[in-house]
Protein backbone atom coordinates (compact mmCIF):
# COMPACT_ATOMS: atom_id res chain seq x y z
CA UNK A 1 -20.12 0.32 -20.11
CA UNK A 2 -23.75 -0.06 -20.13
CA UNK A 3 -26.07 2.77 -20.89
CA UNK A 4 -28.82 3.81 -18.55
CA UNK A 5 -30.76 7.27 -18.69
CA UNK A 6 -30.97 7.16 -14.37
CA UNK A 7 -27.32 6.85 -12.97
CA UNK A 8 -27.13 3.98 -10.23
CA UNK A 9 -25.67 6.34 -8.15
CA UNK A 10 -25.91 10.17 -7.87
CA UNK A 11 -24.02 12.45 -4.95
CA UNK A 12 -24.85 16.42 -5.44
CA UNK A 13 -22.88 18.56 -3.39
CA UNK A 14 -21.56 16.44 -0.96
CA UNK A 15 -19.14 18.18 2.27
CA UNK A 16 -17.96 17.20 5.75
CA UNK A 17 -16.63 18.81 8.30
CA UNK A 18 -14.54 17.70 11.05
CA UNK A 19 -14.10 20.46 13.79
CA UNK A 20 -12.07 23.07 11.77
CA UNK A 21 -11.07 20.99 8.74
CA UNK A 22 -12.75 20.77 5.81
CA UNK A 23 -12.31 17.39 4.69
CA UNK A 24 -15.01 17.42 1.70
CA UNK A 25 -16.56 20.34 0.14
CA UNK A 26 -19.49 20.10 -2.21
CA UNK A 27 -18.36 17.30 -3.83
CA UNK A 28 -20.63 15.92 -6.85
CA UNK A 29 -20.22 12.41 -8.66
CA UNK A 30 -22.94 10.76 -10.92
CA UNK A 31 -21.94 6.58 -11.90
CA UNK A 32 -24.36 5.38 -14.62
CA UNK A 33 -24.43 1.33 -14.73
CA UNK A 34 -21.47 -0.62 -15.27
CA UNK A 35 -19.54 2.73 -15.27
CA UNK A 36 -16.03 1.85 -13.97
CA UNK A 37 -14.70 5.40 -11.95
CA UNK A 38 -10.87 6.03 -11.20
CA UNK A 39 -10.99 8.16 -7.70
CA UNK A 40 -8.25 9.61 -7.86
CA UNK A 41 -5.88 12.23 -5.36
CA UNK A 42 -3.28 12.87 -3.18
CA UNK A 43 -3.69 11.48 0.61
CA UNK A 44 -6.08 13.96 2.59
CA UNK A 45 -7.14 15.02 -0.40
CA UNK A 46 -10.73 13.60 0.56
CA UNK A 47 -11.17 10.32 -1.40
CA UNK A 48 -11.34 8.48 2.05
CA UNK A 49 -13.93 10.71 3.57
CA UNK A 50 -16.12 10.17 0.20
CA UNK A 51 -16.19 6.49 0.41
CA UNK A 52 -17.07 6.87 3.78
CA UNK A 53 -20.03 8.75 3.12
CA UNK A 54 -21.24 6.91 0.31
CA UNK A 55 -20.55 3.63 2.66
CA UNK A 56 -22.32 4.69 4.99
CA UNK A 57 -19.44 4.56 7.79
CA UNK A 58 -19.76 8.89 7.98
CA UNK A 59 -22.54 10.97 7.76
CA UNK A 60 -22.44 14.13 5.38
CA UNK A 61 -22.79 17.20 7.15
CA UNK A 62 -26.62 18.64 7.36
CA UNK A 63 -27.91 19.76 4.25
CA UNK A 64 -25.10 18.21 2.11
CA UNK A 65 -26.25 14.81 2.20
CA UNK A 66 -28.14 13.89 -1.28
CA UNK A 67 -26.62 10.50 -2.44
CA UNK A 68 -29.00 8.62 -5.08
CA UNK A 69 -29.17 5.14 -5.64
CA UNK A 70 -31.42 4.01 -8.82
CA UNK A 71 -32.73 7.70 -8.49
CA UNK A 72 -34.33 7.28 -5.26
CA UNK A 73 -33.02 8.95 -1.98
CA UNK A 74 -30.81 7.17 0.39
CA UNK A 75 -29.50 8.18 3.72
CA UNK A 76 -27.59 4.91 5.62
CA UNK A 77 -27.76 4.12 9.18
CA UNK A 78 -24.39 2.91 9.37
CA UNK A 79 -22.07 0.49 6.70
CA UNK A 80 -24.33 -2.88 7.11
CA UNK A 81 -27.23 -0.54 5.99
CA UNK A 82 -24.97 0.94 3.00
CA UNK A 83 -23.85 -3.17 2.22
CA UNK A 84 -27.57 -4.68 2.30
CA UNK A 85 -28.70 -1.42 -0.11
CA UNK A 86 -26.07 -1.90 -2.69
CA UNK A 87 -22.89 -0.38 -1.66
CA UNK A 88 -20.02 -2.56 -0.71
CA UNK A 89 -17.15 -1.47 -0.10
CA UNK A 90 -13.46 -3.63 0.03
CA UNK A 91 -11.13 -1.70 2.13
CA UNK A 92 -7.15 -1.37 1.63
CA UNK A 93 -6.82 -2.78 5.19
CA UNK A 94 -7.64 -6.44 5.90
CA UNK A 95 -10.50 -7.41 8.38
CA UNK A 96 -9.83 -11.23 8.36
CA UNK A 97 -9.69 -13.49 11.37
CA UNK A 98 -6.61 -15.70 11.14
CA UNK A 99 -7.73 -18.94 12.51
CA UNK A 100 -10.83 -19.07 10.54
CA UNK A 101 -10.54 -20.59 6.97
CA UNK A 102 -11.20 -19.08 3.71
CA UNK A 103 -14.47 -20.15 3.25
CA UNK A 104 -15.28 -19.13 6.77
CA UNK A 105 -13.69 -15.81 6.04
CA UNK A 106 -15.79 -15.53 2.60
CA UNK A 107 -19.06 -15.47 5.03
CA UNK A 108 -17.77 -14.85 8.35
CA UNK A 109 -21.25 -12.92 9.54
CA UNK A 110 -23.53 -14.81 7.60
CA UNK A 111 -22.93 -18.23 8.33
CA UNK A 112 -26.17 -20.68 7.04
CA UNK A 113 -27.77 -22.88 9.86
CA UNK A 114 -29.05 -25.91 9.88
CA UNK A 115 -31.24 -27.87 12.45
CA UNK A 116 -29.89 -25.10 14.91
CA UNK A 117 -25.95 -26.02 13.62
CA UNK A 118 -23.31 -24.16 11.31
CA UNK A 119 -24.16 -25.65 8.19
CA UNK A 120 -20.46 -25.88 6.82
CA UNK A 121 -21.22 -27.16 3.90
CA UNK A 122 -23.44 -24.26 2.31
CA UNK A 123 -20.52 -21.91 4.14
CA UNK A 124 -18.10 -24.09 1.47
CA UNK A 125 -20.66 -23.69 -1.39
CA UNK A 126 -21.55 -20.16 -0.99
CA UNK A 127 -17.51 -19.34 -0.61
CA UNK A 128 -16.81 -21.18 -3.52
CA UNK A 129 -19.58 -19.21 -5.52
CA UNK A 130 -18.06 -15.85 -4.61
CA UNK A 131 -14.53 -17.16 -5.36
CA UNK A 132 -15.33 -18.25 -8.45
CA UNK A 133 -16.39 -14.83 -9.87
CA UNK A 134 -12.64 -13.77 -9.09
CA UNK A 135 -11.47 -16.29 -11.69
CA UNK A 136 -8.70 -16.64 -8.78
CA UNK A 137 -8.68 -20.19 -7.23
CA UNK A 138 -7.99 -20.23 -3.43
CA UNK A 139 -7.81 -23.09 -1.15
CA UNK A 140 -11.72 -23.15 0.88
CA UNK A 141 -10.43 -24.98 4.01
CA UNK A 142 -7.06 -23.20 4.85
CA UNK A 143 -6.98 -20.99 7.59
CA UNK A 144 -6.56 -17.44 5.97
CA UNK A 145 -3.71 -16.73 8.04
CA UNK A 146 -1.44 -18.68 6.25
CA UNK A 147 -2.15 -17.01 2.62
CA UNK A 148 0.44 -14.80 1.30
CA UNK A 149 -0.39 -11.17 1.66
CA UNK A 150 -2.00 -10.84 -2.48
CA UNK A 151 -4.55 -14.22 -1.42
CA UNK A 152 -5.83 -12.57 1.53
CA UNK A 153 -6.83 -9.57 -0.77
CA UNK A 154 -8.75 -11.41 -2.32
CA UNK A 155 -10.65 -13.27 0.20
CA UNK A 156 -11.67 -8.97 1.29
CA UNK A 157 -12.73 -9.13 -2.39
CA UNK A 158 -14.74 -12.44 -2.37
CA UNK A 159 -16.65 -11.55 0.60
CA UNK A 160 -18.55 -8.52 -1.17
CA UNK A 161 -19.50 -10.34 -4.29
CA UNK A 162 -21.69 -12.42 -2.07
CA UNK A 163 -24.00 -9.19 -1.79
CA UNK A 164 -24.50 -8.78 -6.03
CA UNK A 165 -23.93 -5.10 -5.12
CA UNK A 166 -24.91 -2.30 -7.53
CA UNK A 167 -21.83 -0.12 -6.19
CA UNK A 168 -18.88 -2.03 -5.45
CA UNK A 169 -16.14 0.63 -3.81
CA UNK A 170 -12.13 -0.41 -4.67
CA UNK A 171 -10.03 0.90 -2.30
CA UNK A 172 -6.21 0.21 -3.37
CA UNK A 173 -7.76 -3.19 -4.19
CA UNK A 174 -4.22 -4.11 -6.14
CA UNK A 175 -1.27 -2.51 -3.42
CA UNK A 176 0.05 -6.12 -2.44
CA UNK A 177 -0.71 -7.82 -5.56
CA UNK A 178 1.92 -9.22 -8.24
CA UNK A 179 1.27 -8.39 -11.89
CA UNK A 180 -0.55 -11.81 -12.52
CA UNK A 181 -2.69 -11.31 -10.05
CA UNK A 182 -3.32 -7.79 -11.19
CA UNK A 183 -4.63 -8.97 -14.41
CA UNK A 184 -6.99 -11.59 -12.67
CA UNK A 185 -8.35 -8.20 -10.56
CA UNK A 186 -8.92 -6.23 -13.33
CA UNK A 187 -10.70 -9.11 -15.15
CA UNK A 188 -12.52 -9.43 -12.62
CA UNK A 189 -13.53 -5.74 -12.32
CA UNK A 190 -14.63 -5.55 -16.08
CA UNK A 191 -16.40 -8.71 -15.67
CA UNK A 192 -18.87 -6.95 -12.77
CA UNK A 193 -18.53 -3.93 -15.39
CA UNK A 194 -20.67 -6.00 -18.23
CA UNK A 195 -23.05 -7.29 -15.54
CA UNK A 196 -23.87 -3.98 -15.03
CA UNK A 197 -22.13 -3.09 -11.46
CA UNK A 198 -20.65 0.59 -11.27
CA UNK A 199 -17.46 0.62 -10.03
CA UNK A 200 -15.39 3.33 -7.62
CA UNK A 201 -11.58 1.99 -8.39
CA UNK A 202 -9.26 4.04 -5.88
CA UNK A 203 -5.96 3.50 -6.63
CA UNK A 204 -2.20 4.99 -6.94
CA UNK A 205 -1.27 3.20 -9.73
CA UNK A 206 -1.67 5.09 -12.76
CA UNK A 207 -0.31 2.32 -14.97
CA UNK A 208 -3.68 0.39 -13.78
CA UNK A 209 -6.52 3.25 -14.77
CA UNK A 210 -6.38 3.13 -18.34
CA UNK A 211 -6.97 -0.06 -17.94
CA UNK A 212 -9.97 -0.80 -16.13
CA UNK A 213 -11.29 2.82 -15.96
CA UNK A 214 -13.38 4.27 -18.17
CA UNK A 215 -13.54 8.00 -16.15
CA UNK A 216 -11.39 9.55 -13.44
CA UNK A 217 -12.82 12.00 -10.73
CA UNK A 218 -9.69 13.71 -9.43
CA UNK A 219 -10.19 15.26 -5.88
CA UNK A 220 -7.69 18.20 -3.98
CA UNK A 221 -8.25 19.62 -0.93
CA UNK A 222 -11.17 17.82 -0.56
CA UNK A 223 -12.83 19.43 -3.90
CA UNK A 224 -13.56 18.17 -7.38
CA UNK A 225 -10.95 19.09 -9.53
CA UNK A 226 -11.57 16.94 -12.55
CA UNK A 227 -14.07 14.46 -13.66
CA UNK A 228 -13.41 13.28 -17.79
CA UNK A 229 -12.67 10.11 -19.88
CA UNK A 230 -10.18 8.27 -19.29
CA UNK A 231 -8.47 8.73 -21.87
CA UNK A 232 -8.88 12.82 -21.99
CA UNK A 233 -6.13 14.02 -19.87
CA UNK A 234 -1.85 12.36 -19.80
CA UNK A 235 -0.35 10.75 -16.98
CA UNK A 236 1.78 13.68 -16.65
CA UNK A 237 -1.79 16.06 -17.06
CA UNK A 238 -3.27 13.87 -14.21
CA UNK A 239 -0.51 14.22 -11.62
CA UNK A 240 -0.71 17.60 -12.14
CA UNK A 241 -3.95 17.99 -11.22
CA UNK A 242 -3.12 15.72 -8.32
CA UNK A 243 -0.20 17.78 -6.75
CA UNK A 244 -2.22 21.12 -8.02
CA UNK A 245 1.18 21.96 -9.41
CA UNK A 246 3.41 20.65 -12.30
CA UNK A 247 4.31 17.29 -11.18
CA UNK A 248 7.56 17.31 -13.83
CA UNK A 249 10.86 16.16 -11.54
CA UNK A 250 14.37 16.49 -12.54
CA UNK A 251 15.73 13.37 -14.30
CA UNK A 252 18.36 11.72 -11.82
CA UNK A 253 21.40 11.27 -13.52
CA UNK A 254 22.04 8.12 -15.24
CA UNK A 255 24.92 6.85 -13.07
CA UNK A 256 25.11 7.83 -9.31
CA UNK A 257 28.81 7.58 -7.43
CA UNK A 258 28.78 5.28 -4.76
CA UNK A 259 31.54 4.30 -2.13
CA UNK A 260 33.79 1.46 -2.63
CA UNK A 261 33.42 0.71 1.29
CA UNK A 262 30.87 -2.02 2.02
CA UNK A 263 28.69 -1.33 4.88
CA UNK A 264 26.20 -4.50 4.44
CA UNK A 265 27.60 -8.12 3.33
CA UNK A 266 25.18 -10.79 2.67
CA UNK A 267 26.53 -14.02 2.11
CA UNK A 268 25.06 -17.33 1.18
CA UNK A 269 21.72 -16.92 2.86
CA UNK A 270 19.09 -19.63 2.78
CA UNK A 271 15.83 -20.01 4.14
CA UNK A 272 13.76 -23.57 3.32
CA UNK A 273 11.24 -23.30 0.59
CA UNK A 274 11.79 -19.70 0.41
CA UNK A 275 15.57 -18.30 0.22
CA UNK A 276 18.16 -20.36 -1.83
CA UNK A 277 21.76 -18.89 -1.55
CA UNK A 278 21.45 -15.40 -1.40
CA UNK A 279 24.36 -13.51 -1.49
CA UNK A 280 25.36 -9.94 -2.11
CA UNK A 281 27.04 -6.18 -1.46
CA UNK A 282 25.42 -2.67 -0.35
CA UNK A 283 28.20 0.13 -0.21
CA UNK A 284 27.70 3.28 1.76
CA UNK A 285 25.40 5.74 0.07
CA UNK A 286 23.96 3.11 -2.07
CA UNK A 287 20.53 2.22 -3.15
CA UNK A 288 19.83 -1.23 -4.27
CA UNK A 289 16.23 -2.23 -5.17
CA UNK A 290 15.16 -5.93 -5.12
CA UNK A 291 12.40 -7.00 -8.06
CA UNK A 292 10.36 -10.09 -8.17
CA UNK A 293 6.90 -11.38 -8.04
CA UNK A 294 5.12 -11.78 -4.27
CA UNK A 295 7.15 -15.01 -3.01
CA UNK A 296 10.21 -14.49 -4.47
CA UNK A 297 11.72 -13.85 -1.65
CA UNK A 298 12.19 -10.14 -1.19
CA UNK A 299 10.29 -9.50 2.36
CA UNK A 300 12.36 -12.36 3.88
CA UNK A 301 15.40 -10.88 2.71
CA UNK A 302 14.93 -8.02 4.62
CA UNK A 303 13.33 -9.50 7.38
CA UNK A 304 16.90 -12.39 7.66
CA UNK A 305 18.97 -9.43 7.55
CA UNK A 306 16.77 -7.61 10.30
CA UNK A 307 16.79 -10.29 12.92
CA UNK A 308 13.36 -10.90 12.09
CA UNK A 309 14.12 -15.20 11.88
CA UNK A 310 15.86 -17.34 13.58
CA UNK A 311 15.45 -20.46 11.04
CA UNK A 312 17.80 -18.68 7.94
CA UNK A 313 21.44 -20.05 7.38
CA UNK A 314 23.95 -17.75 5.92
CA UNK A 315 26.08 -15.11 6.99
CA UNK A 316 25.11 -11.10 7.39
CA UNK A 317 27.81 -8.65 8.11
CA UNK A 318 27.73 -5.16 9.37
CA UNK A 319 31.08 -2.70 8.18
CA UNK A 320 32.96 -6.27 7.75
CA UNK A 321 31.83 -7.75 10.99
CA UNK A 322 29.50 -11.19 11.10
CA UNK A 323 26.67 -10.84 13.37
CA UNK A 324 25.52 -13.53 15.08
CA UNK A 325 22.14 -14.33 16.43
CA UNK A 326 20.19 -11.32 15.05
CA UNK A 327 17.82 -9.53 16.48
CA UNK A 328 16.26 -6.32 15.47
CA UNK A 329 17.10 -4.70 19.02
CA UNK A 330 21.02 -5.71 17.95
CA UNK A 331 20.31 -4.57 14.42
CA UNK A 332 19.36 -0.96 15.68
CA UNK A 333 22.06 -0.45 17.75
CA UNK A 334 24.20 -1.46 14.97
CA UNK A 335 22.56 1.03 12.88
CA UNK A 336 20.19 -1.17 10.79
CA UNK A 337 16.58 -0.48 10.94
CA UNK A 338 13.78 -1.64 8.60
CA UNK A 339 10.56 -0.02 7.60
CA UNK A 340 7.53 -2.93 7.74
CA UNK A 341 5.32 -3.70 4.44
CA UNK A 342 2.54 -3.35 6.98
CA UNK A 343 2.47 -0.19 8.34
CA UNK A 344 -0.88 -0.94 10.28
CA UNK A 345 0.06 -3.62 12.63
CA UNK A 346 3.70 -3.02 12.28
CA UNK A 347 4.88 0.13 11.40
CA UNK A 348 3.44 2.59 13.73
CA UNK A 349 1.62 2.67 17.28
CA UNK A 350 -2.27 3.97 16.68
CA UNK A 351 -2.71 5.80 19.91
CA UNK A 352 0.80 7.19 20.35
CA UNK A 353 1.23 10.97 19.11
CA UNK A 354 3.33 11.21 16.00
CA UNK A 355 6.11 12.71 17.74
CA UNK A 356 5.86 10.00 20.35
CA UNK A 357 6.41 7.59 17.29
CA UNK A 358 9.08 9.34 15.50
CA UNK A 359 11.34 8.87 18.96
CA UNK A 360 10.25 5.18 19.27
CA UNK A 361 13.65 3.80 18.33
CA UNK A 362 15.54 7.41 19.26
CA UNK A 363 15.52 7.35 22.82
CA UNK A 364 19.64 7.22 23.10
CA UNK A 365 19.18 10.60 21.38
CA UNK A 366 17.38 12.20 24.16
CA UNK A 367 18.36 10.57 26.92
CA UNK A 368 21.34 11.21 28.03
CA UNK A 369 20.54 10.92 31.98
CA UNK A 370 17.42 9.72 33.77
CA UNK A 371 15.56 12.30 32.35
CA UNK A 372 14.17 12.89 28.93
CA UNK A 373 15.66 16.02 26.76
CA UNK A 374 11.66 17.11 26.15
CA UNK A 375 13.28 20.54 23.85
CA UNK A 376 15.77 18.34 22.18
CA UNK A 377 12.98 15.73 21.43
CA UNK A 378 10.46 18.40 20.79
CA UNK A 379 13.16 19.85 17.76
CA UNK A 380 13.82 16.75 16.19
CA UNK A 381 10.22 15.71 15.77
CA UNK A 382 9.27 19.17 14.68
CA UNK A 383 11.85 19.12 12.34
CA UNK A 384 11.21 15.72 10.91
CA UNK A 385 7.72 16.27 10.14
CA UNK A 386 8.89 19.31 8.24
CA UNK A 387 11.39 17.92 6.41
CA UNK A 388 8.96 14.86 5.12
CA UNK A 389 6.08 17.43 4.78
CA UNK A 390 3.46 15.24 7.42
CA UNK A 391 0.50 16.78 7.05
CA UNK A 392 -0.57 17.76 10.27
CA UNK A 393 -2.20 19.79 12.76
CA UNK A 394 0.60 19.41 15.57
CA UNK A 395 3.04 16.85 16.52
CA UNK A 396 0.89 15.89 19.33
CA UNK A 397 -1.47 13.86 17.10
CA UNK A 398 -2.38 10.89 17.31
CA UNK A 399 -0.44 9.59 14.07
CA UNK A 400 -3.17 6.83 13.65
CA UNK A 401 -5.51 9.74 13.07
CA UNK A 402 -3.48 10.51 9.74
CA UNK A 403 -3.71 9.48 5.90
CA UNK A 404 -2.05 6.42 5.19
CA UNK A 405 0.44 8.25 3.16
CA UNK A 406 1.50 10.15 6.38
CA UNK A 407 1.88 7.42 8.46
CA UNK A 408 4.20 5.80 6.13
CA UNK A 409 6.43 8.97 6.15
CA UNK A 410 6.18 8.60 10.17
CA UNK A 411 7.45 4.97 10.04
CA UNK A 412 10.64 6.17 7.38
CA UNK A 413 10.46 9.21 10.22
CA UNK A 414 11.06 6.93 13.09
CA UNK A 415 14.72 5.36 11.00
CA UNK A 416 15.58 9.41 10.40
CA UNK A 417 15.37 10.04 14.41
CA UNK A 418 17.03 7.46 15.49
CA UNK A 419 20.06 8.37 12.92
CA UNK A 420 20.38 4.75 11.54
CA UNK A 421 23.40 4.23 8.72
CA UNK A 422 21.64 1.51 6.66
CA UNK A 423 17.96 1.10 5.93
CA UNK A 424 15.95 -2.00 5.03
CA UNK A 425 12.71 -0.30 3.02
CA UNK A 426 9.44 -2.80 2.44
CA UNK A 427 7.42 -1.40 0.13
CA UNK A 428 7.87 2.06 1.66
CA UNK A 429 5.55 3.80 -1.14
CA UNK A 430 2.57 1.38 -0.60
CA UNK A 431 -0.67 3.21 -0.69
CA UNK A 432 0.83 6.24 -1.15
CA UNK A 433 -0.32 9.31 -3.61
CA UNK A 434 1.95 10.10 -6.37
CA UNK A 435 2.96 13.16 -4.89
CA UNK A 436 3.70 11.68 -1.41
CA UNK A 437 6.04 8.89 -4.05
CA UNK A 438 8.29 11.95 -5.11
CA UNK A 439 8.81 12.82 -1.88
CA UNK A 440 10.04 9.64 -0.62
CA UNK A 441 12.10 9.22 -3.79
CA UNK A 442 14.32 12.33 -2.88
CA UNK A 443 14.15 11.42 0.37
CA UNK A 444 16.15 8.40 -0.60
CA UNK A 445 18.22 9.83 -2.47
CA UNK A 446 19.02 12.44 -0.66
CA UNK A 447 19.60 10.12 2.45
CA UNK A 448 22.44 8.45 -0.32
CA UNK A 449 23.86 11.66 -1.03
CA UNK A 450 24.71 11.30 2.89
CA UNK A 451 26.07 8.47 3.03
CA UNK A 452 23.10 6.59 4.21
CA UNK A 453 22.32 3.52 1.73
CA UNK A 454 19.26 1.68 1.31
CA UNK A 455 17.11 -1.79 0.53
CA UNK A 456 14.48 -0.76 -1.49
CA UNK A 457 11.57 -3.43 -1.88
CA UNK A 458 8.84 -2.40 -4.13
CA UNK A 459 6.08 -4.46 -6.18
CA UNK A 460 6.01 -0.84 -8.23
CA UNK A 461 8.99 -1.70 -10.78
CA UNK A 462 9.44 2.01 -12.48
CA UNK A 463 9.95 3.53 -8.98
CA UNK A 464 12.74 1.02 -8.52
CA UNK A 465 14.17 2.08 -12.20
CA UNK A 466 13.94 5.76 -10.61
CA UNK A 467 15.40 5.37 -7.37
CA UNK A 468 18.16 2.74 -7.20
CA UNK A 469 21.71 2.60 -8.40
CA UNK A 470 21.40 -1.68 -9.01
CA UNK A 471 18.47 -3.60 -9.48
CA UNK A 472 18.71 -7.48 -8.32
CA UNK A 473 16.01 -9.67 -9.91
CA UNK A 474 14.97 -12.15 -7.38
CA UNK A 475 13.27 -15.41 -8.92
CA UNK A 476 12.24 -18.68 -6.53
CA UNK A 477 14.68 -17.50 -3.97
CA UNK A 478 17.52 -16.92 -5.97
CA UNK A 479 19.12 -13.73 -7.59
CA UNK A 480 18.91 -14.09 -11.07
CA UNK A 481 20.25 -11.16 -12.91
CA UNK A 482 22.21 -7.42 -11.98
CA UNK A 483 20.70 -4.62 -13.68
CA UNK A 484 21.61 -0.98 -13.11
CA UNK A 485 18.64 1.55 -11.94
CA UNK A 486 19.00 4.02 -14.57
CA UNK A 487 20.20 1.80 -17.63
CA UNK A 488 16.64 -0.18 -17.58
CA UNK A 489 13.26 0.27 -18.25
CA UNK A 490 10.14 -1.65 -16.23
CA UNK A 491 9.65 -3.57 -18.96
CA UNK A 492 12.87 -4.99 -19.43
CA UNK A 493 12.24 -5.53 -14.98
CA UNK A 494 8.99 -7.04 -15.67
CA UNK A 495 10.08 -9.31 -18.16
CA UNK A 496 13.29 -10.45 -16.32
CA UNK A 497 10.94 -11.27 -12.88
CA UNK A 498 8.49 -13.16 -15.17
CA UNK A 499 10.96 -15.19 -16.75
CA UNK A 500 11.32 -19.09 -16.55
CA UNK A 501 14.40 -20.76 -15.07
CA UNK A 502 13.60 -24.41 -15.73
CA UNK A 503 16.57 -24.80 -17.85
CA UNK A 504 18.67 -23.74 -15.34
CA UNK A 505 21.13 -25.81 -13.09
């Protein structure tokens, strides 16, 4: 970290207000240059509305808006204002266009002309400058839709280091990246570092901080809490300060009794280039959890099972019966629902109240004539948001208008309602605080105790060592190795979805 007597950025006493809620209150960070800053907190806890502020995409409320950059005064008319200044900001969230290709993506608003025409070329040369900085190679001419999930992230990444900005803001920049690519990231980040960029690095994954970081500002209830060194305060010290309470849990024991009765069969299951024989047993109250880098295989699993393709071979049955031609619609009335990676476009409806999405799939529940049972639907959304602690003002909501965290308990919500038997869980903790984690953790488990068993896909190996009864280590398609949940460690996980198979047959 460089040394500079003026920070690059100072905020002093930063708040916002919306109607009644308090989202920030006098909130003070200073970044000195090539200062890397963990922001860290629970969702809602205010580390969106900060960004947004220092992004200029919010404005702070009147007389709480001094925000320094270089030590002089700023106040941003909106986010292009914030970006040509020298605060960029990559969000969680993708804003790609599909059709376009990466290079296009790279400088999609800020394509070079020529003679009056796109000049395509610079476009290529310019992308292939910014891409280069992320020591990541990506194809320039493929359309960005057809990247995997971690190679679209960083195409959002690639875009701001066109701008040489003195701020760059991280938001969950590593949430659907494998560990490889992790590394590249963080590279990447300490590269900007020595070059003297200050970095905000938002992020759940507490594994990641020590790494990159060299402070944490910890925020709760939209205050300060905590700003020190990185290296001041234990993971254990940190969550605390996160959940404003001791964040110790109960160790779950280190075998859990599961049902001999098979509820989910999956037998020889193949899908080209991706899926290569796939076969295996879930048992009533069960949790399995399926490991392995980003193309392994684990999304499709769920989403072959689901009903979600019609091009997989193999066999799927449901308590000993083989369904054929899946769909999800047949899936739910069989009692098999899945919870999308991608909450955004997937998971839940923007505009819809959260109640409205928690009966989405739930209908049969509360309609048992023509009419809808409005008390009997009212209870069960009331009683869902309390039992998943949703953080909100009334069921009535818009659930759009919630913190990512929320939503996600909406979308695990939704399965709950609709009183599904077996659920298919894609990366259900993504973007999610640590204390929000916990919660879906027992949720899990307590679902098992139940009799409900579980799919649980997560890039995040310890919370698959915490929650699941077996562990399946998916490499190129193929499972690879049985481990049980609480016999291993993530390292022994990481290692065994790593590992080579050349020499096998």
């Amino acid at each position: 970290m460089a040394s500079d007597q003026t920070p690059t950025l100072e905020c002093e006493g930063l708040s916002k207000t919306y109607g009644a809620v308090k989202a920030l209150d006098q909130v003070s960070i200073n970044l000195q240059r090539g200062e890397v800053r963990a922001l860290l907190g629970k969702n809602g806890a205010g580390k969106s509305t900060l960004v947004k502020l220092l992004s200029g995409t919010e404005h702070p409320d009147r007389g709480h808006d001094t925000i320094r950059l270089d030590g002089t005064p700023v106040h941003w008319a909106g986010s292009g204002d914030a970006r040509r200044g020298g605060i960029a900001v990559v969000h969680q969230e993708f804003s790609l266009v599909p059709e376009l290709s990466v290079a296009e993506n790279v400088m999609v608003g800020r394509w070079p002309r020529r003679h009056g025409f796109v000049d395509h070329k610079a476009i290529r040369a310019e992308a292939a400058r910014a891409i280069e900085t992320l020591g990541e190679p990506l194809p320039l001419d493929l359309p960005v839709g057809r990247l995997s999930t971690a190679r679209q992230q960083l195409v959002e990444i690639a875009k701001t280091l066109l701008d040489e900005p003195k701020v760059l803001i991280l938001d969950e920049p590593t949430s659907a990246l494998n560990s490889r690519e992790v590394e590249a990231l963080l590279a990447t980040v300490r590269r900007l570092s020595s070059r003297g960029v200050s970095v905000i690095y938002v992020s759940h994954r507490m594994r990641e901080i020590p790494l990159v970081a060299d402070s944490m500002t910890i925020l709760r209830d939209g205050r300060e809490v905590a700003t020190v060194g990185v290296n001041d305060l234990t993971t254990d010290e940190v969550a605390a300060l996160i959940a404003g309470k001791s964040s110790e849990r109960s160790a779950r024991p280190a075998t859990t009794a599961t049902s001999d009765e098979v509820v989910l069969a999956v037998e020889d299951l193949r899908l080209d280039g991706i899926l290569d024989g796939v076969s295996f047993d879930l048992h009533k109250g069960e949790v399995i959890g399926l490991a392995g880098l980003l193309g392994s295989g684990r999304t499709e699993i769920l989403t072959t099972i689901y009903g979600g393709r019609n091009d997989c071979r193999g066999t799927v049955r449901v308590n000993g019966r083989a369904i054929e031609a899946r769909t999800p619609s047949k899936m739910l009335r069989l009692g098999v629902a899945m919870t999308p990676e991608d909450r955004k476009d997937a998971g839940v409806v923007p505009l819809l109240s959260i109640q409205e999405n928690l009966m989405l799939s739930a209908r049969g529940r509360v309609l048992p004539g023509p009419l809808v049972a409005h008390q009997r639907e009212n209870q069960i959304a009331h009683d869902l948001v309390r039992k998943l602690d949703i953080a909100a003002s009334s069921t009535r909501q818009p659930i759009g208008s919630l913190s990512g965290g929320n939503q996600q308990k909406g979308v695990i919500g939704r399965c709950l309602a609709a009183q599904m038997s077996i659920l298919l869980l894609d990366e259900p903790t993504r973007g999610i605080d640590v204390g929000s984690k916990a919660q879906v953790y027992d949720l899990v488990r307590d679902l098992a105790a139940q009799g409900i068993s579980s799919i649980f896909v997560s890039s995040e190996l310890e919370e698959l060592t915490e929650v699941c009864d077996r562990i399946l280590i998916l490499r190129d398609g193929r499972i690879r190795e049985e481990l049980r949940g609480a016999q291993t460690t993530s390292d022994r996980l990481l290692a065994l979805t790593m590992k080579s198979d050349n020499k096998e047959n």
